[in-house]
Protein backbone atom coordinates (compact mmCIF):
# COMPACT_ATOMS: atom_id res chain seq x y z
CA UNK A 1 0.00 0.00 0.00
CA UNK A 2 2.75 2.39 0.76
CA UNK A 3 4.59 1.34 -2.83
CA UNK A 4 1.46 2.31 -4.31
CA UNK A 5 1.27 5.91 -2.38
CA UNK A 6 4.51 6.49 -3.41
CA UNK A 7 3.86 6.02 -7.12
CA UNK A 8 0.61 8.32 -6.65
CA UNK A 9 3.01 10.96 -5.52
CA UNK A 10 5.45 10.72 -7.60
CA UNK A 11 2.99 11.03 -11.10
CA UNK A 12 1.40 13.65 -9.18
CA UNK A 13 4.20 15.39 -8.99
CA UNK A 14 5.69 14.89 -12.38
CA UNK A 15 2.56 16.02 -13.57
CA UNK A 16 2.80 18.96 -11.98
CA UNK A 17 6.26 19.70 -13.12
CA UNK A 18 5.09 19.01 -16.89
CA UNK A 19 2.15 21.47 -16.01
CA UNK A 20 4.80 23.96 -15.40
CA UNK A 21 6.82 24.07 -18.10
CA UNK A 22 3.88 24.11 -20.26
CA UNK A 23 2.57 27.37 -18.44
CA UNK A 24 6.01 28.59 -18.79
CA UNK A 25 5.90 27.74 -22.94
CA UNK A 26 2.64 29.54 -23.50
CA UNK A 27 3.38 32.64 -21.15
CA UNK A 28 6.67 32.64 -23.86
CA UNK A 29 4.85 32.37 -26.93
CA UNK A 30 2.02 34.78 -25.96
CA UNK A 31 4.83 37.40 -24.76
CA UNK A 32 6.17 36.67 -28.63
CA UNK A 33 2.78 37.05 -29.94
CA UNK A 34 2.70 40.18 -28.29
CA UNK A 35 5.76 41.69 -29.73
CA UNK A 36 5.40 41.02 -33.03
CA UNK A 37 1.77 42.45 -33.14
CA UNK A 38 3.02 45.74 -31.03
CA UNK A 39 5.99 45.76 -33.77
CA UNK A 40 3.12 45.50 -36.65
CA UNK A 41 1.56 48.29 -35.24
CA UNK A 42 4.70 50.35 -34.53
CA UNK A 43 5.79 50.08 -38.41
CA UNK A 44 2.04 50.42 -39.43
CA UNK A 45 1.88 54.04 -37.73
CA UNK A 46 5.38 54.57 -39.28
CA UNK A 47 3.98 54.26 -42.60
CA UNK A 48 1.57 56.24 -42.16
CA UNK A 49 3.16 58.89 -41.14
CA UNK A 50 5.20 58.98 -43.46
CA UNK A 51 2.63 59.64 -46.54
């Protein structure tokens, strides 16, 4: 019974670690996301200024 606690914990845990990194993935790709779009709109408003 305690073997099989263990092994509960232990996927429960790794779990949790996967669950992290792929929060820490998306929070990196939205921050990306976010760039580029702010950049689009940067060079956008350049362009039109410049007409």
């Amino acid at each position: 019974m305690e073997e099989k606690k263990h092994e509960c914990d232990f996927a429960l845990h790794l779990g949790l670690n996967i669950a992290k990194i792929v929060l820490k993935a998306a929070a990196v790709a939205a921050a990306f996301c976010i760039v580029k779009e702010v950049h689009k709109v940067h060079k956008a408003i350049e362009h039109h200024e410049h007409k």
